[in-house]
C-alpha atoms as a PDB file:
ATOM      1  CA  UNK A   1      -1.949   1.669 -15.925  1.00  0.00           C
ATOM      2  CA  UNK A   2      -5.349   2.891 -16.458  1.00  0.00           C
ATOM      3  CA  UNK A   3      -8.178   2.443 -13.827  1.00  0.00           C
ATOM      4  CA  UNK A   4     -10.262   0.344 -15.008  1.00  0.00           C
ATOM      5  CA  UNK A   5      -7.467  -2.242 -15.887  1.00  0.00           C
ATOM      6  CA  UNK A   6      -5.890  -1.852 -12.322  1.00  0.00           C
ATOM      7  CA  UNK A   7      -9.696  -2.723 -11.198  1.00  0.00           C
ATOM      8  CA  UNK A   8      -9.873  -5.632 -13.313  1.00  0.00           C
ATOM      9  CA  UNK A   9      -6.213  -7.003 -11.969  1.00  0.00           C
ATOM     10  CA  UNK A  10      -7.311  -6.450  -8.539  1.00  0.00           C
ATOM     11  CA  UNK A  11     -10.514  -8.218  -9.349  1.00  0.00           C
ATOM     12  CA  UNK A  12      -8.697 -11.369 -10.847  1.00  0.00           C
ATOM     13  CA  UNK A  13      -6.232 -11.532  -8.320  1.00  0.00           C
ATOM     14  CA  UNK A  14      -8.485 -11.283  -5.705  1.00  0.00           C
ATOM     15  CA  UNK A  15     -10.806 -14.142  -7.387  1.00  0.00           C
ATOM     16  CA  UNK A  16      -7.583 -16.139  -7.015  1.00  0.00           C
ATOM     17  CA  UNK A  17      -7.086 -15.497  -3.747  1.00  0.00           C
ATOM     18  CA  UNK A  18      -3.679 -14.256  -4.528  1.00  0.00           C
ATOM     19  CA  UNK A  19      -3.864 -11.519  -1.561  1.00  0.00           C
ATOM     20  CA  UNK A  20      -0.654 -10.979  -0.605  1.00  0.00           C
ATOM     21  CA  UNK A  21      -0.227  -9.941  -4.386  1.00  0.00           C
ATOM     22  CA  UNK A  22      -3.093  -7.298  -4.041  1.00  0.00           C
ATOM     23  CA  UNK A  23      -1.626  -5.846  -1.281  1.00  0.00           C
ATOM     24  CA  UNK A  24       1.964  -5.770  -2.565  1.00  0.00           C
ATOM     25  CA  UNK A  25      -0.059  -3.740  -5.873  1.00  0.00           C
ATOM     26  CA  UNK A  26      -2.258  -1.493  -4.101  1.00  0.00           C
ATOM     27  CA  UNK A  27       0.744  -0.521  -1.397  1.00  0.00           C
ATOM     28  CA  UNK A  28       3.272  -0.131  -4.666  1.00  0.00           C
ATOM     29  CA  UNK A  29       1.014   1.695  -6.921  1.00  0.00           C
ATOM     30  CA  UNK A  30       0.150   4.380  -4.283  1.00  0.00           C
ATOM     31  CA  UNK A  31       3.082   6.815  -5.122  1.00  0.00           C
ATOM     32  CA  UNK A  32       2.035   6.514  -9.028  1.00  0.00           C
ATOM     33  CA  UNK A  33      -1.726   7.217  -8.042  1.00  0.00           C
ATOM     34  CA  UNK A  34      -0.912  10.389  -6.200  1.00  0.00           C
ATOM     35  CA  UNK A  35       0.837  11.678  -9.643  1.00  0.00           C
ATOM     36  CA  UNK A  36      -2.487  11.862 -11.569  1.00  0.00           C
ATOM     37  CA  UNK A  37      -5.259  14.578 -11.215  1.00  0.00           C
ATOM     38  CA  UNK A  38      -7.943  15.040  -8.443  1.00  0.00           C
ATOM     39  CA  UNK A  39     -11.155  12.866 -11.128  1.00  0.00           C
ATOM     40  CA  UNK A  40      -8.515   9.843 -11.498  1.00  0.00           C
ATOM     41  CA  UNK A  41      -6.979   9.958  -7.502  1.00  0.00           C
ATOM     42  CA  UNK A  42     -11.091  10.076  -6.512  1.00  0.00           C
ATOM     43  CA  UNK A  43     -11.430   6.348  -8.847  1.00  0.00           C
ATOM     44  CA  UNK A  44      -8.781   4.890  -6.905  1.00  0.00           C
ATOM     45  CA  UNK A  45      -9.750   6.326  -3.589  1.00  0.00           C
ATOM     46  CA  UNK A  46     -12.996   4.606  -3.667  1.00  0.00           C
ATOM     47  CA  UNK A  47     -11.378   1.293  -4.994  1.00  0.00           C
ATOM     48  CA  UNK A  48      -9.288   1.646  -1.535  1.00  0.00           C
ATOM     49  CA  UNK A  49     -11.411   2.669   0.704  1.00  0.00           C
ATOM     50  CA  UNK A  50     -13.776  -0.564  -1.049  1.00  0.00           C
ATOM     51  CA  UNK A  51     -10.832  -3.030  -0.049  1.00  0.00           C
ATOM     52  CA  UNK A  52     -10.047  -1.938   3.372  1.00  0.00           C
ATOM     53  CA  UNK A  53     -11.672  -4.579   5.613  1.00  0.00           C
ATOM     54  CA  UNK A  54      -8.719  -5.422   8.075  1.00  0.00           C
ATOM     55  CA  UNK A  55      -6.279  -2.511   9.754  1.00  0.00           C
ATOM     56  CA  UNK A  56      -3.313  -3.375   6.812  1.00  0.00           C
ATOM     57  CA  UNK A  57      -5.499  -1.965   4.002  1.00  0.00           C
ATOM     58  CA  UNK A  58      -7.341   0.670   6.302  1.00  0.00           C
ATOM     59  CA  UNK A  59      -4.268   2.429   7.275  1.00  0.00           C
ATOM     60  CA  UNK A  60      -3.047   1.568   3.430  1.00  0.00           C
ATOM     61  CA  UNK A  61      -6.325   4.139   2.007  1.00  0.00           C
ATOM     62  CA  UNK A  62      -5.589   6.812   5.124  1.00  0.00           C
ATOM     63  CA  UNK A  63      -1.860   6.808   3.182  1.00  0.00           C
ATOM     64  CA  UNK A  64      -3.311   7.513  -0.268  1.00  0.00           C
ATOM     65  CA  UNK A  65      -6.072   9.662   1.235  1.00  0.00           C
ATOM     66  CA  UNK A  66      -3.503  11.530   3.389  1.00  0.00           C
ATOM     67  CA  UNK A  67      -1.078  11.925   0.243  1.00  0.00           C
ATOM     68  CA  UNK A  68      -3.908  13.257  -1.409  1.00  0.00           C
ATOM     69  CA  UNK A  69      -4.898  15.906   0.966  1.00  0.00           C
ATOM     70  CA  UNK A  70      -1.509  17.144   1.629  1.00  0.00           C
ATOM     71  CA  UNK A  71      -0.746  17.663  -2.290  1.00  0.00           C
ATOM     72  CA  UNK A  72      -4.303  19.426  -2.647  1.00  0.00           C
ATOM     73  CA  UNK A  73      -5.733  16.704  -4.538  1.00  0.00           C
ATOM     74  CA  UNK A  74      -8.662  16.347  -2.375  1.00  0.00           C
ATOM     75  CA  UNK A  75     -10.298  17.836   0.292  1.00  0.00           C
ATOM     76  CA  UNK A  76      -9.917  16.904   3.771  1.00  0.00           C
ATOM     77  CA  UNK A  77     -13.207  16.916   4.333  1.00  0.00           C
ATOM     78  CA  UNK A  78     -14.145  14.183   2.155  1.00  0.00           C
ATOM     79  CA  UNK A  79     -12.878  11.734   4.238  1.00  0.00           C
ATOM     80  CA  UNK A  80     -16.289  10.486   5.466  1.00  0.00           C
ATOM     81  CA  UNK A  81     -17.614   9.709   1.983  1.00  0.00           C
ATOM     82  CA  UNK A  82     -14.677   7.356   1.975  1.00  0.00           C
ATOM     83  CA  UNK A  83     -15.050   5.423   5.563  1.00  0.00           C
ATOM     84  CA  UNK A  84     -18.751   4.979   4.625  1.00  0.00           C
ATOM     85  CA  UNK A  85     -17.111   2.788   1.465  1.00  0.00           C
ATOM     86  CA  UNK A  86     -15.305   0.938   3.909  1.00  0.00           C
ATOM     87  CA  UNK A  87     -16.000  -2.701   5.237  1.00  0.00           C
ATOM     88  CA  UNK A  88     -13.956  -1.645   8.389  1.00  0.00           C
ATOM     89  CA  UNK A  89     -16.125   1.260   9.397  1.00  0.00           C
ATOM     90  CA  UNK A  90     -17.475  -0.723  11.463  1.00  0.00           C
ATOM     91  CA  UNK A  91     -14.775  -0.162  13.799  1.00  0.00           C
ATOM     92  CA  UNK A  92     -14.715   3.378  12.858  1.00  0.00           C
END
């Protein structure tokens, strides 16, 4: 599934309020995600790290963003620029 259409399913869902659905997505689609190159894994990175608001979906973007790292998709480093997208970096 492209981007952009993932983004628009978690958008409707969410609208919906059909959560647990969102979550059972985002934690399925993570091994798919970490398939595709460093431009695409960024997208969905910042959709994550967008949606984490509660420790479930925090620790569900340090998963992707760990997969990431370890595969040399992204840089370790970039972590930051993701917790500053994230409504629970507050607690961070």
């Amino acid at each position: 599934m492209k981007f952009e259409e993932f983004n628009q399913l978690i958008d409707k869902l969410s609208e919906q309020e059909e959560y647990e659905k969102v979550d059972e997505i985002l934690d399925d689609q993570i091994d798919e995600i970490i398939k595709l190159d460093s431009k695409e894994i960024e997208k969905y990175l910042i959709l994550y790290a967008s949606l984490a608001g509660d420790t479930e979906s925090l620790a569900r973007f340090y998963k992707l963003f760990n997969k990431a790292v370890s595969l040399g998709k992204i840089k370790q480093t970039d972590l930051k620029k993701y917790e500053e997208l994230s409504p629970a970096n507050r607690w961070l």
